[in-house]
C-alpha atoms as a PDB file:
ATOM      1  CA  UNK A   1      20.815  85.324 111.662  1.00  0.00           C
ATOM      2  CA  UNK A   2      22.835  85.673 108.590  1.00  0.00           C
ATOM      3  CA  UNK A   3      26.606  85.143 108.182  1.00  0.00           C
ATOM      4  CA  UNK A   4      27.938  88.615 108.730  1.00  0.00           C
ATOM      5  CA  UNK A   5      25.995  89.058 112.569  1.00  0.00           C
ATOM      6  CA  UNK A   6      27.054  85.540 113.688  1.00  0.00           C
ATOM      7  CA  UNK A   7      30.607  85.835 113.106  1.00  0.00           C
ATOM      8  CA  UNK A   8      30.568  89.783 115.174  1.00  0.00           C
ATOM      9  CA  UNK A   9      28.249  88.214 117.418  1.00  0.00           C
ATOM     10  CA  UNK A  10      30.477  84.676 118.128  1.00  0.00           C
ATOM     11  CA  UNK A  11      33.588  87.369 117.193  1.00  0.00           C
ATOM     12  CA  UNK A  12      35.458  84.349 115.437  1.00  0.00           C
ATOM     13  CA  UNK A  13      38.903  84.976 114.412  1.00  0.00           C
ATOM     14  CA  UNK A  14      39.463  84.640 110.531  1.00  0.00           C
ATOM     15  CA  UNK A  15      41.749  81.200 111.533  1.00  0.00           C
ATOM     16  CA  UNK A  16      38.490  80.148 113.347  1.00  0.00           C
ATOM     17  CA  UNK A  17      36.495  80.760 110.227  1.00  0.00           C
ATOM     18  CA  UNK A  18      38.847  78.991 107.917  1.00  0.00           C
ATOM     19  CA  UNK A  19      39.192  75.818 109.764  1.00  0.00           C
ATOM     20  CA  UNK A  20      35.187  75.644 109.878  1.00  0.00           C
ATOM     21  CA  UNK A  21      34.630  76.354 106.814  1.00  0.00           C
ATOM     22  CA  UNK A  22      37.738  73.818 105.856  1.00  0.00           C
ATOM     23  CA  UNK A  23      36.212  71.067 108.335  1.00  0.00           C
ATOM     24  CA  UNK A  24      32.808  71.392 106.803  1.00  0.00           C
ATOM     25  CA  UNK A  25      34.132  70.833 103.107  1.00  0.00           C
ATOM     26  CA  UNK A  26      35.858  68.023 104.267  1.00  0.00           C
ATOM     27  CA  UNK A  27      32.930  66.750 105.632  1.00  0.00           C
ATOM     28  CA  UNK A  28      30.655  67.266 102.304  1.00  0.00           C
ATOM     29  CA  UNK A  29      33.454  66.205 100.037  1.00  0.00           C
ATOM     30  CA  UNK A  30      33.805  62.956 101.568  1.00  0.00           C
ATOM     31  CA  UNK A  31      30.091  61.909 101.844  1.00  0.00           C
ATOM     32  CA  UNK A  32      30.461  62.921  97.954  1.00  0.00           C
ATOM     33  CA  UNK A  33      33.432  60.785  97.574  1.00  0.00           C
ATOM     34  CA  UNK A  34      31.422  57.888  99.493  1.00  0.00           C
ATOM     35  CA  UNK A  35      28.359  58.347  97.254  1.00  0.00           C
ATOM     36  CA  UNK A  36      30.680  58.482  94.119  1.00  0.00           C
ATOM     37  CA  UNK A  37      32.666  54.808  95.189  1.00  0.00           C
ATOM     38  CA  UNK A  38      29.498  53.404  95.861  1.00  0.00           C
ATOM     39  CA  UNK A  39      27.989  53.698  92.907  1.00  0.00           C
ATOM     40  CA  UNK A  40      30.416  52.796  90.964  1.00  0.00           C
ATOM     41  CA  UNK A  41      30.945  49.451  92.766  1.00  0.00           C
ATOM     42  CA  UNK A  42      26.993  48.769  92.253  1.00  0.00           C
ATOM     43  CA  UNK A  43      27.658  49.766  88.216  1.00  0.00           C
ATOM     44  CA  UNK A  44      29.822  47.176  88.591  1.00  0.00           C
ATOM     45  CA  UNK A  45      28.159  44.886  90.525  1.00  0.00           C
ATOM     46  CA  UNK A  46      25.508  45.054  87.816  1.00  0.00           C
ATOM     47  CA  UNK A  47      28.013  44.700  84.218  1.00  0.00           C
ATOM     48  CA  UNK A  48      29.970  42.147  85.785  1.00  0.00           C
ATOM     49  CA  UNK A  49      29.986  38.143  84.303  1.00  0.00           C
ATOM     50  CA  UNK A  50      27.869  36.645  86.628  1.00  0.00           C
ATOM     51  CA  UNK A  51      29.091  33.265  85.610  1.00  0.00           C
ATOM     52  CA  UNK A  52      32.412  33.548  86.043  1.00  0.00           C
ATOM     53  CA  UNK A  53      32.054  35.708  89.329  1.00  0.00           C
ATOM     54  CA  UNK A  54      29.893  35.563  92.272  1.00  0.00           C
ATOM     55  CA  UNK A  55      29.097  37.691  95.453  1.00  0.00           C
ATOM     56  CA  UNK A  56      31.351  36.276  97.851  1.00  0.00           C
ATOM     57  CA  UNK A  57      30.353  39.210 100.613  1.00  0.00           C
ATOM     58  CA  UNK A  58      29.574  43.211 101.461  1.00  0.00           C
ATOM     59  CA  UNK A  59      31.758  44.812 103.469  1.00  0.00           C
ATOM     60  CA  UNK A  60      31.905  48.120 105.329  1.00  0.00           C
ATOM     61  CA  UNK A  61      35.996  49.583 104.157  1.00  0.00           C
ATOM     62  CA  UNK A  62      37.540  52.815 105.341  1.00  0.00           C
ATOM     63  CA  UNK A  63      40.109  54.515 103.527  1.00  0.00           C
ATOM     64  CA  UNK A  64      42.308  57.353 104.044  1.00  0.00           C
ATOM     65  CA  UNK A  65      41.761  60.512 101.607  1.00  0.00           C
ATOM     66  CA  UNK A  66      42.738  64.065 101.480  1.00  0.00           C
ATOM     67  CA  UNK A  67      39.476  64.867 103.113  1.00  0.00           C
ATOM     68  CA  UNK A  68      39.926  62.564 105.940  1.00  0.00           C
ATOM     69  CA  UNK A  69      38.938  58.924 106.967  1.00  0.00           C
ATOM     70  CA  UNK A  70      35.808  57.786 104.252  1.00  0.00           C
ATOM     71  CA  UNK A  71      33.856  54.506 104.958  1.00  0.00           C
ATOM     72  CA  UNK A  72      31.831  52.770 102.154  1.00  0.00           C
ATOM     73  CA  UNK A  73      30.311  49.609 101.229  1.00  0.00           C
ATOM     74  CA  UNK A  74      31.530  47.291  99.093  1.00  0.00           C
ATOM     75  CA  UNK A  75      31.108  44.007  97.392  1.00  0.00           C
ATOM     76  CA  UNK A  76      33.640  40.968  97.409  1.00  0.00           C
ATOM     77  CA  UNK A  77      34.002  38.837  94.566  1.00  0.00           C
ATOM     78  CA  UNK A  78      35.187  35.208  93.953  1.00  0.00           C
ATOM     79  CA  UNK A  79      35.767  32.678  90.846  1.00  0.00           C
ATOM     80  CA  UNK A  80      33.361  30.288  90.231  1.00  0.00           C
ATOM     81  CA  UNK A  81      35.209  27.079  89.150  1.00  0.00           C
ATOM     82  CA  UNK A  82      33.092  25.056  87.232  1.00  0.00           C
ATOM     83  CA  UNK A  83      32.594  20.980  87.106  1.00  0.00           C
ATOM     84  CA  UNK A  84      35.081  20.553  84.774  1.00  0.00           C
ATOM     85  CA  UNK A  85      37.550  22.540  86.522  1.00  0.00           C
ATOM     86  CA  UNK A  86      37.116  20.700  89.886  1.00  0.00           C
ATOM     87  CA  UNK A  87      37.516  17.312  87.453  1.00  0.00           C
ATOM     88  CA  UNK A  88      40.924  18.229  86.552  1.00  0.00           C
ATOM     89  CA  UNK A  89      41.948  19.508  89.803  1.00  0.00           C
ATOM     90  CA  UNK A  90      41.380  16.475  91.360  1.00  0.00           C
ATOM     91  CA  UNK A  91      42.802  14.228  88.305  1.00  0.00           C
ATOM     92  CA  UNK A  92      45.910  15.797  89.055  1.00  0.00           C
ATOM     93  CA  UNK A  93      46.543  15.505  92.773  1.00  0.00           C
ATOM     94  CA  UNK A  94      45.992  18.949  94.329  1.00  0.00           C
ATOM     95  CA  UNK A  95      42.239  19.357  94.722  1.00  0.00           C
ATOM     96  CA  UNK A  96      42.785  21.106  97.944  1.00  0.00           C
ATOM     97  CA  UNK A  97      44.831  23.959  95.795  1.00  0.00           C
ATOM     98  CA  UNK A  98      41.500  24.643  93.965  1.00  0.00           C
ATOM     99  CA  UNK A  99      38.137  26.745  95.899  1.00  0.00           C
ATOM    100  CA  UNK A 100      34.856  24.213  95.295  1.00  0.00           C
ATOM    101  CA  UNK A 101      31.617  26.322  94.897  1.00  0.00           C
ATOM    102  CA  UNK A 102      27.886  25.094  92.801  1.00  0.00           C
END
């Protein structure tokens, strides 16, 4: 059945028709917009400096766009401190101020 006999069939009023038609763009732009944040967090995932940052976690995040609620994966990043850096935190009084990680 193409467009033209399901809409006489249904007999859809033309608000009807634009708040489908608005609902489904929503729908495909944010699955777009999804796709889009997700790869660019794995681009970055993959140029960042792996010494100085680590993958602390992944986490499912939802957002509010112009197309509606979007939910994504994402990665979480800390500091690695290194050997020296817990040395010095802990020459000068306040190694609980400083994270510890290998």
């Amino acid at each position: 059945m193409n467009i033209q006999q399901h809409l006489t069939k249904n007999s859809l009023t033309w608000k009807e028709i634009e708040l489908d038609l608005f609902r489904a763009l929503q729908n495909a732009f944010a699955e777009l917009f999804t796709a889009l944040l997700e790869d660019i967090d794995r681009q970055l995932a993959e140029t960042r400096d792996k010494r100085r940052y680590y993958l602390k976690d992944k986490r499912r995040t939802t957002i509010q766009t112009l197309f509606g609620e979007v939910t994504f994966e994402r990665n979480y990043y800390d500091l690695t401190v290194s050997s020296a850096a817990r040395y010095a935190s802990s020459k000068c009084g306040q190694p609980d101020k400083i994270k510890y990680w290998k």
